[in-house]
N, C-alpha and C. Protein backbone atom coordinates (compact mmCIF):
# COMPACT_ATOMS: atom_id res chain seq x y z
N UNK A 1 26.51 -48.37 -60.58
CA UNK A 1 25.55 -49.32 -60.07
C UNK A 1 25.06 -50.18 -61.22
N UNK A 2 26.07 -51.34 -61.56
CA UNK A 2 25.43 -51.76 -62.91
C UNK A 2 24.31 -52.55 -62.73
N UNK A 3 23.86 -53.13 -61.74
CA UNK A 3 23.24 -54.21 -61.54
C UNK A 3 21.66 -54.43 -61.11
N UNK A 4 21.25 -52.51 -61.34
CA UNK A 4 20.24 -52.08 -61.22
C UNK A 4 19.15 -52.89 -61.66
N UNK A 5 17.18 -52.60 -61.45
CA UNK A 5 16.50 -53.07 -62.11
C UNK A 5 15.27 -52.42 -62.15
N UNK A 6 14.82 -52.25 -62.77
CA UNK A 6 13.25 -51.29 -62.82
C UNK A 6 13.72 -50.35 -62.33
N UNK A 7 14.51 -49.66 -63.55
CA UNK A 7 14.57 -47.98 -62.98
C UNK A 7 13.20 -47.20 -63.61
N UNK A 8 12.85 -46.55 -62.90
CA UNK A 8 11.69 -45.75 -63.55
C UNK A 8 12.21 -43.68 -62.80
N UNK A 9 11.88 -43.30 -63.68
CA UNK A 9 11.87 -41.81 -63.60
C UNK A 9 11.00 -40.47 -63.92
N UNK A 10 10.37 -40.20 -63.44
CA UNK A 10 9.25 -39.17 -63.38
C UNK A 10 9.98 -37.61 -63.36
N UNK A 11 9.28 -36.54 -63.97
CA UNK A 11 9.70 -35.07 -64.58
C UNK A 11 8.36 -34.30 -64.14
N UNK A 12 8.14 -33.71 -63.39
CA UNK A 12 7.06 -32.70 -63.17
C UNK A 12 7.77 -31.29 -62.76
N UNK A 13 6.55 -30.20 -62.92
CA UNK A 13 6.77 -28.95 -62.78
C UNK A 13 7.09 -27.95 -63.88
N UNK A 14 6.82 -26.83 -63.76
CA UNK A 14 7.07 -25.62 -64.54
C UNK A 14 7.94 -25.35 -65.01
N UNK A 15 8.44 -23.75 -65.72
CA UNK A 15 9.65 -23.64 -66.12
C UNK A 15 9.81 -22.59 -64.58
N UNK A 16 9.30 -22.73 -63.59
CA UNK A 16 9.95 -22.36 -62.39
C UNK A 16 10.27 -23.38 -61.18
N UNK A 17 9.94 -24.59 -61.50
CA UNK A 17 10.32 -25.62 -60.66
C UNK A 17 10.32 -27.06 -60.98
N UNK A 18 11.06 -27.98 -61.05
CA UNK A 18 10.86 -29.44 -61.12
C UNK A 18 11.36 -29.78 -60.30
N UNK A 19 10.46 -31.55 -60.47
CA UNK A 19 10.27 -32.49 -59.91
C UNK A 19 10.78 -33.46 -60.43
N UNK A 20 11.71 -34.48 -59.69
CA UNK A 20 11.80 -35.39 -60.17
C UNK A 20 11.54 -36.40 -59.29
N UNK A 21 10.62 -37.77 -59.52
CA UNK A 21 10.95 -39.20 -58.72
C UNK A 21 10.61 -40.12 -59.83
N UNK A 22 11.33 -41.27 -58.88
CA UNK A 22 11.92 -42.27 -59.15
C UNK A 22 12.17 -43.78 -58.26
N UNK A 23 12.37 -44.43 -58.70
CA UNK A 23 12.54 -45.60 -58.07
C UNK A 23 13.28 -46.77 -58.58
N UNK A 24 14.13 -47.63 -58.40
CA UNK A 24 14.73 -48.73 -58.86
C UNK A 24 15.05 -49.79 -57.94
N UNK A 25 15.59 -50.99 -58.39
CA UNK A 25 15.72 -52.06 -57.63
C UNK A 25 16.94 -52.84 -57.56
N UNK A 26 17.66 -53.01 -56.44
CA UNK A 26 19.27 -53.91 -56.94
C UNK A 26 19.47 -54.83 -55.30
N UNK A 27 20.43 -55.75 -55.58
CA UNK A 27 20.70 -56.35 -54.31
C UNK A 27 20.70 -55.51 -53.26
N UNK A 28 20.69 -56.06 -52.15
CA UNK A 28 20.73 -55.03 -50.54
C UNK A 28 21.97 -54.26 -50.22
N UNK A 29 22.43 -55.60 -50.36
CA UNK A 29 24.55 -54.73 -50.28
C UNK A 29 24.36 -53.67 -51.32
N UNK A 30 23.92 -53.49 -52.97
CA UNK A 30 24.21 -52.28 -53.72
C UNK A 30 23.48 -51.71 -52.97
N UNK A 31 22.08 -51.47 -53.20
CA UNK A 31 21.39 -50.09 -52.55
C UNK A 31 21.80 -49.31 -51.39
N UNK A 32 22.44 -50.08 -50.09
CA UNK A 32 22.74 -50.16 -48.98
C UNK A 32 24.49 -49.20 -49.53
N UNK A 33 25.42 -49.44 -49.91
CA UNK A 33 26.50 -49.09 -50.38
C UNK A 33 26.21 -47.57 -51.29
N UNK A 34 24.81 -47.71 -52.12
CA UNK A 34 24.36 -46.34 -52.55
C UNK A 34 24.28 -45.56 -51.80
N UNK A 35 23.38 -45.96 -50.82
CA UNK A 35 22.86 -45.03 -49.68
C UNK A 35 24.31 -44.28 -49.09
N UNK A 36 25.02 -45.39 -48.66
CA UNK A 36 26.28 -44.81 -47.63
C UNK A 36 26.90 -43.37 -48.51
N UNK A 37 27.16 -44.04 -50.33
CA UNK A 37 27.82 -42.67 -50.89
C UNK A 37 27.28 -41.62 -51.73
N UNK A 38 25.91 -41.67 -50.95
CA UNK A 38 24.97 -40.82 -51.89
C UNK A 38 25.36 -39.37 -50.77
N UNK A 39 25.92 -38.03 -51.74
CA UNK A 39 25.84 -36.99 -51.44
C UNK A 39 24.35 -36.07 -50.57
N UNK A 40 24.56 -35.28 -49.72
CA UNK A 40 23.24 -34.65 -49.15
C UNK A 40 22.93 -35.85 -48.55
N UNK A 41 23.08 -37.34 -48.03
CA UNK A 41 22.38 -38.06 -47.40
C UNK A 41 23.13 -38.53 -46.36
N UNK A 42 22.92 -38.43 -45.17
CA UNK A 42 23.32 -39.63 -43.64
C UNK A 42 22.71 -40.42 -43.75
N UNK A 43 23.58 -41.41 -44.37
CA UNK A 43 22.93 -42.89 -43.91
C UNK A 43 22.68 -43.34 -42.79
N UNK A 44 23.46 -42.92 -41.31
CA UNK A 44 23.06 -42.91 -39.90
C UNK A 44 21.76 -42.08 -39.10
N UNK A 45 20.95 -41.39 -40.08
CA UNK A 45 20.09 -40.28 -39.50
C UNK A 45 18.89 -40.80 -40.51
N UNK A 46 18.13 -42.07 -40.81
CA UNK A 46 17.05 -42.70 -41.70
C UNK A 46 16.02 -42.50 -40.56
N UNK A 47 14.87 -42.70 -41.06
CA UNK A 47 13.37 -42.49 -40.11
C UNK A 47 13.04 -44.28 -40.27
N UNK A 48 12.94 -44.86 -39.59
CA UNK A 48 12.13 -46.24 -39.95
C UNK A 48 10.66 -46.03 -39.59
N UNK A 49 9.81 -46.53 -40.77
CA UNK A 49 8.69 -46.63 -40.26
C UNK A 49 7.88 -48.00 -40.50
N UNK A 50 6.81 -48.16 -39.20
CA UNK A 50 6.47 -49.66 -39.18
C UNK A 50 6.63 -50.58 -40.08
N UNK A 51 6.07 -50.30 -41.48
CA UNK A 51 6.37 -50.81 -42.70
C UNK A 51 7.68 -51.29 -42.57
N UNK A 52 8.63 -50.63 -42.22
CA UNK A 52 10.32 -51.40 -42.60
C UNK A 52 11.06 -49.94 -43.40
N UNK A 53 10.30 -49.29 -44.12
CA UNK A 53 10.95 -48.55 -44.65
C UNK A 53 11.62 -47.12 -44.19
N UNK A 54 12.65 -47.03 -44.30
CA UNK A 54 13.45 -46.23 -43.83
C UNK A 54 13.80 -45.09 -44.81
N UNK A 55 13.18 -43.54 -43.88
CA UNK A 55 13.47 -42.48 -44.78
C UNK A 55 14.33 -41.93 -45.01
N UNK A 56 15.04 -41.33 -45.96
CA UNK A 56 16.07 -40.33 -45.53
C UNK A 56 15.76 -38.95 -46.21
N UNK A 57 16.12 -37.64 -45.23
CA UNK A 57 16.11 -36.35 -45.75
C UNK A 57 17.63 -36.20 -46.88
N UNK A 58 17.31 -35.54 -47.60
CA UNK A 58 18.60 -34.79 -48.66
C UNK A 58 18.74 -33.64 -48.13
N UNK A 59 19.51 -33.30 -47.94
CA UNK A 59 20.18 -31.64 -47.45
C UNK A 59 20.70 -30.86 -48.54
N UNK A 60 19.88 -29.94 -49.30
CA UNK A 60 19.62 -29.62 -49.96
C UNK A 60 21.18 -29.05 -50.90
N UNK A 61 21.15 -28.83 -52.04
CA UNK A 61 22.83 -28.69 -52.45
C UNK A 61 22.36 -28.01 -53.80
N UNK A 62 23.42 -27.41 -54.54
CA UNK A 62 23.01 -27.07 -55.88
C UNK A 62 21.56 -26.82 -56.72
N UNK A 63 20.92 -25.86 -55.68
CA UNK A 63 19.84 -25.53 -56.00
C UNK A 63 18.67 -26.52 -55.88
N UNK A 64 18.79 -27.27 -55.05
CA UNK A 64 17.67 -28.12 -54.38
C UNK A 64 17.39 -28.24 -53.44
N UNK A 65 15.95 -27.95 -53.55
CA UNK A 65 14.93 -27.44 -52.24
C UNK A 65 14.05 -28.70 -51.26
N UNK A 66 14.21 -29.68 -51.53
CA UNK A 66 13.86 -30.26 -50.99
C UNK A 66 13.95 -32.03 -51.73
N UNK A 67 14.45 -33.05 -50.62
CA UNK A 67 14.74 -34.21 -51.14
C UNK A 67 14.37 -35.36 -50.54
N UNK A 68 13.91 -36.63 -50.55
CA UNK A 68 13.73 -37.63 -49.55
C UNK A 68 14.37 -39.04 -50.34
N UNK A 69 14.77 -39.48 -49.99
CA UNK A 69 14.97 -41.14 -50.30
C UNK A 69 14.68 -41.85 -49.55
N UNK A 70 13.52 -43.40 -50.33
CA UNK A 70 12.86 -44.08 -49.17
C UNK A 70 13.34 -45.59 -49.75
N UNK A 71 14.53 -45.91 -48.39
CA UNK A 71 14.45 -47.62 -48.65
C UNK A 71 14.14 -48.49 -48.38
N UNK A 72 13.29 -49.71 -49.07
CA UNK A 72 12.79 -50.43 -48.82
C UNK A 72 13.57 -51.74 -48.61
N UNK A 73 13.99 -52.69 -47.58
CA UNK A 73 15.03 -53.48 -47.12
C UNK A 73 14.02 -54.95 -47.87
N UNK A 74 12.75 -54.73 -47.31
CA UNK A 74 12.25 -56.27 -47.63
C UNK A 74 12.00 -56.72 -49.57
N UNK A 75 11.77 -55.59 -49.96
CA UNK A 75 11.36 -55.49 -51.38
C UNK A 75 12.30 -55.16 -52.89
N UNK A 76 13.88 -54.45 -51.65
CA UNK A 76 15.28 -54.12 -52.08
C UNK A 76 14.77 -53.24 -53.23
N UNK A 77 13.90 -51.62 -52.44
CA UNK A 77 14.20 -50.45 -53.73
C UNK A 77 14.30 -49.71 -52.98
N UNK A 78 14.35 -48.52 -54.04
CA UNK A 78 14.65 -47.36 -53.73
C UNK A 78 13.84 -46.51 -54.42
N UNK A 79 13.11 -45.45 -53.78
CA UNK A 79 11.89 -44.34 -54.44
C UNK A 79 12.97 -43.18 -53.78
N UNK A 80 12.58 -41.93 -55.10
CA UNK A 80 12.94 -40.86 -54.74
C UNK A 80 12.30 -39.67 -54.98
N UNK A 81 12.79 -38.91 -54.24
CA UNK A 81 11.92 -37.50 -55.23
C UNK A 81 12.99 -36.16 -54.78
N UNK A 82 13.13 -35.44 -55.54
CA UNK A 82 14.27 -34.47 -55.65
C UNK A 82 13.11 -33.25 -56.44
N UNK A 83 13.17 -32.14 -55.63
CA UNK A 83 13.03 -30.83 -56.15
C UNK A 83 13.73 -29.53 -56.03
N UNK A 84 13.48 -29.00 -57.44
CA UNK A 84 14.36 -27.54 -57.07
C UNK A 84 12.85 -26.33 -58.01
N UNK A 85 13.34 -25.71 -56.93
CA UNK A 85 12.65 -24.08 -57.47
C UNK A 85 13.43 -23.24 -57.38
């Protein structure tokens, strides 16, 4: 994804669990093309909510307990947050 912009990345939790989120910004077609080949995610199974933004659950894989990715279509990002315990 070379064409990224304002990646930002956040680290929380213990030495029994982290956290990570995040967020970045790229044309619609990239993010949209992320989404489709991002592992743990259906791009056909997103939550829209009034806002526009559309959630998606991660199905959890390699020791991660819980995941969401939220895209934003009008503002073209992407926030995340990924945890494992």
């Amino acid at each position: 994804m070379g064409s990224n912009k304002d990646f930002q990345i956040k680290t929380s939790g213990s030495s029994f669990s982290r956290t990570f989120s995040g967020s970045f910004s790229a044309e619609r077609s990239i993010l949209e093309k992320w989404l489709q080949d991002s592992p743990g995610l259906n791009f056909n199974q997103g939550t829209r909510f009034k806002s526009g933004i559309i959630r998606y659950t991660i199905s959890p894989s390699d020791g991660a307990g819980f995941g969401t990715v939220d895209f934003d279509p009008k503002e073209n990002m992407i926030y995340f947050t990924i945890s494992w315990s």
